[in-house]
Protein backbone atom coordinates (compact mmCIF):
# COMPACT_ATOMS: atom_id res chain seq x y z
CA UNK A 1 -0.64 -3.41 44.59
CA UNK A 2 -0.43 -7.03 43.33
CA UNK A 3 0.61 -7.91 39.48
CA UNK A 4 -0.30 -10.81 37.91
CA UNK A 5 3.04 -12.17 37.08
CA UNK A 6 3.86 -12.01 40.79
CA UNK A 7 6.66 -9.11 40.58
CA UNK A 8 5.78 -7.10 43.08
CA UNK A 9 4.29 -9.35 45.34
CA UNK A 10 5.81 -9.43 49.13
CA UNK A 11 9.07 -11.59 49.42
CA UNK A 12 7.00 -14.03 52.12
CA UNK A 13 4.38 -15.12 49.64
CA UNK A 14 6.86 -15.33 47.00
CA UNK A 15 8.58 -17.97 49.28
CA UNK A 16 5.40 -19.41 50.82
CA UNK A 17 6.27 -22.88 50.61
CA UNK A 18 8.96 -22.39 52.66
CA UNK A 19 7.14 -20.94 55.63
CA UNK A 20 4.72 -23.23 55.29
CA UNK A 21 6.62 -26.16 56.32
CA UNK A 22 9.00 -23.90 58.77
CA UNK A 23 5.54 -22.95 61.04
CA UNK A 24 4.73 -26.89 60.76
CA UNK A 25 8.33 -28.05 62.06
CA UNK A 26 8.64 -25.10 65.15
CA UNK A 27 4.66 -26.60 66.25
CA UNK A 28 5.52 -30.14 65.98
CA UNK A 29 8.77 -29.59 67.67
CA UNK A 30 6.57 -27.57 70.33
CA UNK A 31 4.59 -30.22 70.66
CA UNK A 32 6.91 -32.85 71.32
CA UNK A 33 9.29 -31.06 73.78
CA UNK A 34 6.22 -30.22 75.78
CA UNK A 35 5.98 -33.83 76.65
CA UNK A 36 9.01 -33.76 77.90
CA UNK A 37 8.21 -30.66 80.65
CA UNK A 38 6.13 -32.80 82.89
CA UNK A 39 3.65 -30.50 82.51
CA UNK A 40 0.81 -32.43 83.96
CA UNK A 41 -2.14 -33.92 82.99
CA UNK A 42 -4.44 -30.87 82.76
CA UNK A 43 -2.13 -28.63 81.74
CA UNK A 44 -0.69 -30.47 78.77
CA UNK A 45 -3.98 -30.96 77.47
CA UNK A 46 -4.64 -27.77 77.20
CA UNK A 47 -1.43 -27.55 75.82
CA UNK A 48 -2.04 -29.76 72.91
CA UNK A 49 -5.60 -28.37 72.56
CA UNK A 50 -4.18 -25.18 71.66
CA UNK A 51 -1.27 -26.30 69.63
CA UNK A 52 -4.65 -27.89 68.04
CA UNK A 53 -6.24 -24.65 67.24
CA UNK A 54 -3.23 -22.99 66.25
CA UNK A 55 -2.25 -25.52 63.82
CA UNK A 56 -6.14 -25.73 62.28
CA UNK A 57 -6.13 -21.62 62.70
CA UNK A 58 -3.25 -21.69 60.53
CA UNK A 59 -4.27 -24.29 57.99
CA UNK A 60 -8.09 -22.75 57.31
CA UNK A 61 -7.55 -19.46 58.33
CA UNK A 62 -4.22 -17.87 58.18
CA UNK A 63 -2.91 -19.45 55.20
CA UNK A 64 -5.81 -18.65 52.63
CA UNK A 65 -5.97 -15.24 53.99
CA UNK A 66 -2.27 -15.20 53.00
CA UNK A 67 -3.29 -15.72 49.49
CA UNK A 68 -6.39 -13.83 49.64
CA UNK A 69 -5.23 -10.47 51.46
CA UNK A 70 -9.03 -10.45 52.47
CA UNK A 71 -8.37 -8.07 55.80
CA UNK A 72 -11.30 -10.39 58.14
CA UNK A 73 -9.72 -13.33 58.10
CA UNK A 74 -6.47 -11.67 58.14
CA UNK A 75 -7.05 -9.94 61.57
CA UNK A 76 -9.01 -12.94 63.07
CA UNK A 77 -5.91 -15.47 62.28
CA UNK A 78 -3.34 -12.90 64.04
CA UNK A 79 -5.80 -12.29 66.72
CA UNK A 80 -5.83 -15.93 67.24
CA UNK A 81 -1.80 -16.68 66.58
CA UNK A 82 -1.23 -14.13 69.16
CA UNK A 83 -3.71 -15.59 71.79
CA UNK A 84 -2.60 -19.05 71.51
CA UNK A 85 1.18 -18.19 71.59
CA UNK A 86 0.34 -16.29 75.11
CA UNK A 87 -1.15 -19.24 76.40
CA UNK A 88 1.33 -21.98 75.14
CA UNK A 89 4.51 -19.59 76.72
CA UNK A 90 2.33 -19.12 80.09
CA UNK A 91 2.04 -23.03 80.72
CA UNK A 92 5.00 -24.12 78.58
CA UNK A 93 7.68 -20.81 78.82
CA UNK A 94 9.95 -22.27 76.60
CA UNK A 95 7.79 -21.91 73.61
CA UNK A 96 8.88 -18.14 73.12
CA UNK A 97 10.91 -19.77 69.99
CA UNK A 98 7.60 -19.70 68.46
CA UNK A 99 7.62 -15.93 68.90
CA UNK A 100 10.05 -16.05 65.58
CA UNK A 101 7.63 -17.57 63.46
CA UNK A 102 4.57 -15.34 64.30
CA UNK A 103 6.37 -11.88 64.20
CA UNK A 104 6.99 -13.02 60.31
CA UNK A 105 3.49 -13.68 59.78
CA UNK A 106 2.15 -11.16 61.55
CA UNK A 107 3.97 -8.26 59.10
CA UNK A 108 3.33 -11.42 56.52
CA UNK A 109 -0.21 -10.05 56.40
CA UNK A 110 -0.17 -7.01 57.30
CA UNK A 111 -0.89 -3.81 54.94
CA UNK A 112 0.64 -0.94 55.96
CA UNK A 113 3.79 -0.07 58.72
CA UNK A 114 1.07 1.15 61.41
CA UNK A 115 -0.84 -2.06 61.44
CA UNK A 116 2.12 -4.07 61.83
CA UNK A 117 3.75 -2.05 64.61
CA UNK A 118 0.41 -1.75 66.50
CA UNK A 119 0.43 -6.39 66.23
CA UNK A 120 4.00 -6.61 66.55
CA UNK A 121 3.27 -4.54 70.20
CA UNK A 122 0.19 -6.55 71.04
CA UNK A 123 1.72 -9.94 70.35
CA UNK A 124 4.92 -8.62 72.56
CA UNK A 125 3.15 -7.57 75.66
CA UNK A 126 0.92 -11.01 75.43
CA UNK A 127 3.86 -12.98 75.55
CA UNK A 128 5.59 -10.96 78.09
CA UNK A 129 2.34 -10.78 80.36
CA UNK A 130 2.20 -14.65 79.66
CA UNK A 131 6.15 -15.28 80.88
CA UNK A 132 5.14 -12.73 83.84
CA UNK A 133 1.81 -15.20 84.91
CA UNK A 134 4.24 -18.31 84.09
CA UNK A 135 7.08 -16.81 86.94
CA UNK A 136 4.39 -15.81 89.59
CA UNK A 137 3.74 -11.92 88.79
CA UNK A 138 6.78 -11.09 90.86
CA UNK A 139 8.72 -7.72 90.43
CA UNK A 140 11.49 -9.77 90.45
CA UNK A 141 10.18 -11.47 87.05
CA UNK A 142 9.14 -8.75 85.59
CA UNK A 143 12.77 -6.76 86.04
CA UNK A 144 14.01 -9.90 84.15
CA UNK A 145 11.74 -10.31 81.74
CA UNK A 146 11.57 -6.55 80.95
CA UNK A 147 15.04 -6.26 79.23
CA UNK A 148 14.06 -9.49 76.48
CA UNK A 149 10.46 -8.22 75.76
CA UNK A 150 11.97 -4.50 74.87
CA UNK A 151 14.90 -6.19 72.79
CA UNK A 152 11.76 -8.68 71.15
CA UNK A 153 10.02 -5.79 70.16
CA UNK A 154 12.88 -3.72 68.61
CA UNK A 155 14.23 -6.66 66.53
CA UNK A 156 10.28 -6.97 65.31
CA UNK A 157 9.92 -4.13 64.37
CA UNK A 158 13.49 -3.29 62.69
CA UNK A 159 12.97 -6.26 60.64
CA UNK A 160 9.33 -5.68 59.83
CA UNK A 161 10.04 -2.06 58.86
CA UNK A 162 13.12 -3.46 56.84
CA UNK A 163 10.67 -5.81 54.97
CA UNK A 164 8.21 -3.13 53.95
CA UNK A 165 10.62 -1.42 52.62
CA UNK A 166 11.85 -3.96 50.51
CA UNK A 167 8.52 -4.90 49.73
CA UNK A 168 7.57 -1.36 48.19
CA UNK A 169 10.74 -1.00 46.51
CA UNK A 170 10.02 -4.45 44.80
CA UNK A 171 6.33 -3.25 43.74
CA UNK A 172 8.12 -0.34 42.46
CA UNK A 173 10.76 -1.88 40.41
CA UNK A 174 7.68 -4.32 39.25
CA UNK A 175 5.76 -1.46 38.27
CA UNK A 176 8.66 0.34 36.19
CA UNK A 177 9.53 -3.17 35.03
CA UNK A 178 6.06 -3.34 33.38
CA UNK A 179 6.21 0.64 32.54
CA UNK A 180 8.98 -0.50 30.77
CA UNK A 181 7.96 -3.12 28.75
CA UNK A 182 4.98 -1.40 27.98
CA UNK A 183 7.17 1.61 26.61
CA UNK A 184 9.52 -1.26 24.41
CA UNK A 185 6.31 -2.70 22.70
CA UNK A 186 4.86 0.39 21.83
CA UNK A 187 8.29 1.65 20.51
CA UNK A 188 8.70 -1.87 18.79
CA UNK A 189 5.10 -1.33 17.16
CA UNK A 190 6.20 2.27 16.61
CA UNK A 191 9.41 0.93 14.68
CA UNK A 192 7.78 -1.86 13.10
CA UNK A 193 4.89 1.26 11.47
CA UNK A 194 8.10 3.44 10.13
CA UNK A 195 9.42 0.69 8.71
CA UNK A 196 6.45 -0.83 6.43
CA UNK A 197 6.02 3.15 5.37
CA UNK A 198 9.52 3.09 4.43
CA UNK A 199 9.72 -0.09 2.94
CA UNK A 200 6.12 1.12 0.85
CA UNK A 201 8.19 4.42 0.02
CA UNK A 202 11.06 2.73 -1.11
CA UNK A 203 8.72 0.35 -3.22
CA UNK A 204 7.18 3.49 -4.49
CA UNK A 205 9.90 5.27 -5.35
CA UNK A 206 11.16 1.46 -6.83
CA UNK A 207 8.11 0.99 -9.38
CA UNK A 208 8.54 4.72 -10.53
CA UNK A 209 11.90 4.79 -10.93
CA UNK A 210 11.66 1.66 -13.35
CA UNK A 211 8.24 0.39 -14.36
CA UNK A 212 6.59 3.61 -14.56
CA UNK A 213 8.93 5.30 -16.93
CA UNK A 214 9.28 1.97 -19.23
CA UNK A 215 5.67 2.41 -19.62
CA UNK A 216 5.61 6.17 -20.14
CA UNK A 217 8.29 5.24 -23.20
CA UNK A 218 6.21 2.06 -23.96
CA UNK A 219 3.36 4.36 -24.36
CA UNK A 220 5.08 7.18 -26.16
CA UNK A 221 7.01 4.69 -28.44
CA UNK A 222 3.55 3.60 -29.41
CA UNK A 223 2.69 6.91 -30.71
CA UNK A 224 5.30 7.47 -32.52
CA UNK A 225 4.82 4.40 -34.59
CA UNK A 226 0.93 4.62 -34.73
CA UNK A 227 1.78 8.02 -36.23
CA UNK A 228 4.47 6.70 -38.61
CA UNK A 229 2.36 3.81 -39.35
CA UNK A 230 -0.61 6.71 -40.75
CA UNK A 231 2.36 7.93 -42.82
CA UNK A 232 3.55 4.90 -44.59
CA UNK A 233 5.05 3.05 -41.59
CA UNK A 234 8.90 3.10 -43.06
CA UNK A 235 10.28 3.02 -39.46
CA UNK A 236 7.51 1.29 -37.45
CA UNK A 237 9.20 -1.84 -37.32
CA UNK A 238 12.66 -0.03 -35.80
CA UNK A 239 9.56 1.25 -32.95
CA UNK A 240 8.59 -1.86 -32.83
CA UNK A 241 11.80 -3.29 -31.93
CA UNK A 242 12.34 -0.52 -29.20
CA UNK A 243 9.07 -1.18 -27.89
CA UNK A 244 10.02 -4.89 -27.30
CA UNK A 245 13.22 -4.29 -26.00
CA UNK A 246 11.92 -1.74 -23.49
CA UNK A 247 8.67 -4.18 -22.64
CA UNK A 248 11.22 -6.56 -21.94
CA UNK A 249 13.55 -4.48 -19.93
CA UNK A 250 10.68 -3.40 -17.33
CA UNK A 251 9.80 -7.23 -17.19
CA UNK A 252 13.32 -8.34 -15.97
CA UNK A 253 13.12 -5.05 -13.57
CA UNK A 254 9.85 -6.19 -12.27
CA UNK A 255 11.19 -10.12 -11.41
CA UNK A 256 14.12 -7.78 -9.59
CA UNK A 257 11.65 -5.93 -7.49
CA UNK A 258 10.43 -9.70 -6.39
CA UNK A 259 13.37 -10.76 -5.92
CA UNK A 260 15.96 -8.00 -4.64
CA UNK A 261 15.97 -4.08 -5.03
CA UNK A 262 19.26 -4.15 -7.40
CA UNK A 263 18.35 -2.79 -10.54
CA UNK A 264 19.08 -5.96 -13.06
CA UNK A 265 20.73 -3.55 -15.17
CA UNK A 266 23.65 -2.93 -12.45
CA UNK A 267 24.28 -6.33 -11.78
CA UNK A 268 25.21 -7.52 -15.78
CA UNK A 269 27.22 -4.43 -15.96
CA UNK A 270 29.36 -1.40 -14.33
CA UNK A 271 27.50 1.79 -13.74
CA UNK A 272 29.10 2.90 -16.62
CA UNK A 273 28.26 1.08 -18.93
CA UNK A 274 24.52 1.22 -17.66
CA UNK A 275 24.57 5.19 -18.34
CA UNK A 276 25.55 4.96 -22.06
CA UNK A 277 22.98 2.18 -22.37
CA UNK A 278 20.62 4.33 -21.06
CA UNK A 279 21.64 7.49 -22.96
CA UNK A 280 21.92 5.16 -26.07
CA UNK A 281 18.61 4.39 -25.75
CA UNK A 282 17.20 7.81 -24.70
CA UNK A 283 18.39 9.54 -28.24
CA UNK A 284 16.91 6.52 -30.18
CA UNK A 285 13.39 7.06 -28.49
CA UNK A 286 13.35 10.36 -28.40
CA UNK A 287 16.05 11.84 -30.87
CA UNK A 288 17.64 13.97 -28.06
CA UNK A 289 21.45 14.34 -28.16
CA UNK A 290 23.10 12.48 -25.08
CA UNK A 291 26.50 11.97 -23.79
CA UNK A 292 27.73 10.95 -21.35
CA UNK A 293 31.00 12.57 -19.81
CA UNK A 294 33.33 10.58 -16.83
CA UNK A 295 35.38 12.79 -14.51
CA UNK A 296 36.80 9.54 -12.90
CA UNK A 297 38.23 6.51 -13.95
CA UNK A 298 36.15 3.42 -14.38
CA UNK A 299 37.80 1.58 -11.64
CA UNK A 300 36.86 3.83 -8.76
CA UNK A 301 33.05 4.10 -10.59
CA UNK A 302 33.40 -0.36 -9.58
CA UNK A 303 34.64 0.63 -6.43
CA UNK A 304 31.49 2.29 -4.96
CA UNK A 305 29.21 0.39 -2.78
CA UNK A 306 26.09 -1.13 -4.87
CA UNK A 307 23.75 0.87 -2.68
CA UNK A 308 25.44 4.40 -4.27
CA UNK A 309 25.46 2.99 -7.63
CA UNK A 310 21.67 2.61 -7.58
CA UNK A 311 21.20 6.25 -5.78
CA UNK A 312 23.38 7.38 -9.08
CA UNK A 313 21.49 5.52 -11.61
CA UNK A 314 18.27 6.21 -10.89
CA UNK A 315 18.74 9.82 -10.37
CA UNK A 316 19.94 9.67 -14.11
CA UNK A 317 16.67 7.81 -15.22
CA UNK A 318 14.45 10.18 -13.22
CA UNK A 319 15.91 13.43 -14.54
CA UNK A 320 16.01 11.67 -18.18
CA UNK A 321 12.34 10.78 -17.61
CA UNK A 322 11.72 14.76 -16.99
CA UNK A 323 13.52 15.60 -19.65
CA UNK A 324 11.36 13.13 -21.86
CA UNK A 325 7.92 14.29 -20.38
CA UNK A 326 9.11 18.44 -19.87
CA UNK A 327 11.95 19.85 -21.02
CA UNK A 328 11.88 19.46 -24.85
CA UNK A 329 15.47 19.41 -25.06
CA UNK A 330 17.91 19.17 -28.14
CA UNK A 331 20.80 18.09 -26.00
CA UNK A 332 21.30 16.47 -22.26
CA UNK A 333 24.93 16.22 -21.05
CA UNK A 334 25.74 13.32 -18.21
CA UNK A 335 28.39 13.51 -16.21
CA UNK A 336 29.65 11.73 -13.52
CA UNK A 337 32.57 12.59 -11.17
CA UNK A 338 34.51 12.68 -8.10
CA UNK A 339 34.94 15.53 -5.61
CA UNK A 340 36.29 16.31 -1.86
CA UNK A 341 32.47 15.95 -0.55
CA UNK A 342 31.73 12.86 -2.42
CA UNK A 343 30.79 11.27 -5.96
CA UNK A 344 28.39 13.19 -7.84
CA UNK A 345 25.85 13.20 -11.00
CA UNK A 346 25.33 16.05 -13.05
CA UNK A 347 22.37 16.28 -15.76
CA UNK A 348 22.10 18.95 -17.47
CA UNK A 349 19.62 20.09 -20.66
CA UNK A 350 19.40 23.08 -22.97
CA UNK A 351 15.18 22.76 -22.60
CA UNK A 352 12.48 25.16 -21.83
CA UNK A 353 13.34 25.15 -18.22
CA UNK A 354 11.18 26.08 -15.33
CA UNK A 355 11.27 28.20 -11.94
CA UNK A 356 12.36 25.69 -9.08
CA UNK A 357 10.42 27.97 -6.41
CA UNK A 358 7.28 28.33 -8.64
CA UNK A 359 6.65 24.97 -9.99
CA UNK A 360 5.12 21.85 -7.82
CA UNK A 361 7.13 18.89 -7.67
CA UNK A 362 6.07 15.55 -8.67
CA UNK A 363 5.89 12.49 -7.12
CA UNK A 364 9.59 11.66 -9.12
CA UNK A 365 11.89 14.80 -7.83
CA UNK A 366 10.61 13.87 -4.41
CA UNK A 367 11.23 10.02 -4.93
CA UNK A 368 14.88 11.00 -5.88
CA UNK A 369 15.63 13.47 -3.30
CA UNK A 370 14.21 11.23 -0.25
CA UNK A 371 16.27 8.51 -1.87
CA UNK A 372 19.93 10.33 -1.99
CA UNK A 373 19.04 11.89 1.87
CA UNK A 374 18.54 8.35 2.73
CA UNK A 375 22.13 7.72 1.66
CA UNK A 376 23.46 11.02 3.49
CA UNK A 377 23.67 13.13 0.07
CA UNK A 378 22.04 16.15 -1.24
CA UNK A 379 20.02 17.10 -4.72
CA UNK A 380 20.64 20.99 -6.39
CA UNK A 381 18.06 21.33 -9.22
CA UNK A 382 18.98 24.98 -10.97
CA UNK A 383 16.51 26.24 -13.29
CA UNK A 384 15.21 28.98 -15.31
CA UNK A 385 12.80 29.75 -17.72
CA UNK A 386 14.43 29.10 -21.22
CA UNK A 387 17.51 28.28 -20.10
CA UNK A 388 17.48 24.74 -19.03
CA UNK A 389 17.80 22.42 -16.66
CA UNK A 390 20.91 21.57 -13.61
CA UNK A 391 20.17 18.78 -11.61
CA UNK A 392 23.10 17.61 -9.65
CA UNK A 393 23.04 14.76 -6.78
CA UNK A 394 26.05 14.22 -4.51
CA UNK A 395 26.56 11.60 -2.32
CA UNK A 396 29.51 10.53 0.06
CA UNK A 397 31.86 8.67 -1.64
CA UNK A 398 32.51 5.40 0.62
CA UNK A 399 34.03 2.52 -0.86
CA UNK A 400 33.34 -0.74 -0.93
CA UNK A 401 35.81 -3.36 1.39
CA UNK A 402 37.98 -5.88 -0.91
């Protein structure tokens, strides 16, 4: 029932040290009043002899069976205190006092309530039997020696019961303490695992959102002008250009991913201005038609946290990247605006459309929609074969402090 870090371990051996030198100071202080009984020759010799074996009992017995809780030498030592306290009260009666220190070790080594009650008894009647030889085995003795053994043995016992019961309540509290901590690691380890899978998601949905579709229009830029290039090449060095300018875009974005998750983009300019960039660029790639449409002043667009901003934009870059890769669309209409439930995005295409509860999802429509639920918002994607595409986010609209 022991832990190693000591816990639930009984109050006495917690505070050995200082029983230690308390049974040392109540046997030397036996000793030396015992010189002053005029006990006699004979009989103080057995005295000390005894106060001998109790001490070396103690020292080579008792105490490492106290640290041990090996039950042999435990009974032997108590078997022994309670001998030799019987026989120094029967020639010296005014060594009962000693009766305080053995009733603590006794239930100091006991292990259970039944053993210490049943030692507790036995070392009660031996000193009482001893006082009763000591005063002559008269009734007259025993009538007055009656009344202190019975109140001995209560107090014993109330205080040894007392102390097991603090004792089990302390290996219990030691044993939840431990449950405890053992339950606040593995819910520390449990945290730590959700959060490198979230931090990899967010990576994830990170290096789509930018690197992987400035490659896709790397790539597809790239074709264009390889096929212009088989035609005479009188625009591959406007593809050229783009090609740069986009190589160089997903460079700065991948230096941001080392360094912060704030798309470079956002921090050089408002989220407005980012869009139209980003539309600007979308009809030169791809000749689509793109506007961009604002249902709320710029101002307030400034005034939303940095986190919503980047929910916004790169909802905008994933559903222009579908678009790109899907839809062939003619026209795509963005617009941003502010409602009762929050600020919203709205990008819309007059495309070949698809059916939202047929089609599988890629990897991108799920990146975008586990990235506005992280932020408390919601994505509506309406769709139909021939007739477009709808995909609005919305997101509580919480501004930033000033």
């Amino acid at each position: 029932m022991q832990n190693s870090r000591g816990a639930g371990q009984p109050i006495w051996t917690r505070t050995l040290a200082g029983w230690h030198i308390v049974f040392w100071v109540l046997l030397g202080m036996t000793l030396g009043l015992s010189f002053l009984g005029h006990l006699g020759t004979a009989r103080q010799a057995v005295y000390v002899g005894t106060v001998l074996v109790l001490g070396s009992a103690y020292q080579f017995i008792g105490l490492p069976a106290i640290r041990s809780r090996r039950r042999l030498p435990s009974y032997t030592y108590r078997l022994v205190l309670i001998a030799c306290l019987a026989t120094l009260i029967g020639i010296y009666p005014q060594s009962v006092f000693l009766m305080f220190i053995a009733s603590a070790q006794i239930w100091l080594l006991c292990e259970d309530l039944r053993e210490g009650i049943g030692l507790s008894v036995l070392l009660v009647l031996a000193v009482g039997t001893a006082q009763l030889w000591s005063a002559g085995w008269g009734w007259t003795a025993f009538w007055e020696i009656l009344p202190w053994m019975l109140v001995s043995l209560v107090v014993s016992l109330l205080f040894g019961i007392w102390i097991e019961k603090v004792i089990t309540q302390s290996q219990q509290r030691a044993e939840l303490i431990e449950q405890l901590e053992s339950a606040r690691d593995e819910l520390a380890e449990a945290h730590h695992s959700a959060g490198v899978m979230a931090e990899r998601e967010r990576m994830a949905r990170e290096i789509h959102d930018t690197l992987a579709q400035g490659m896709t229009s790397i790539v597809m830029l790239t074709q264009a002008a390889a096929a212009e290039l088989s035609q005479g090449g009188a625009s591959v060095a406007a593809r050229l250009a783009a090609i740069e300018d986009t190589a160089r875009e997903n460079l700065a974005e991948a230096r941001a991913l080392v360094a912060a998750f704030t798309p470079v983009a956002l921090s050089e300019a408002t989220l407005t201005e980012v869009l139209r960039r980003q539309a600007e660029r979308f009809a030169a790639e791809t000749g689509v038609d793109v506007r961009v449409s604002l249902d709320l002043p710029d101002d307030e667009v400034a005034a939303l946290p940095q986190a919503q901003q980047v929910v916004l934009l790169r909802s905008a870059q994933e559903a222009l990247a579908n678009v790109r890769k899907h839809a062939a669309a003619t026209q795509v209409l963005i617009t941003l605006g502010l409602s009762d439930g929050g600020v919203w995005i709205e990008i819309r295409d007059d495309g070949s459309g698809f059916s939202p509860g047929v089609a599988s999802t890629g990897f991108g429509l799920n990146a975008m929609r586990g990235r506005v639920e992280e932020s408390g918002g919601t994505v509506q994607i309406d769709s139909a074969p021939g007739h477009g595409t709808r995909v609005q986010v919305l997101i509580p609209a919480v501004q930033e402090d000033v």
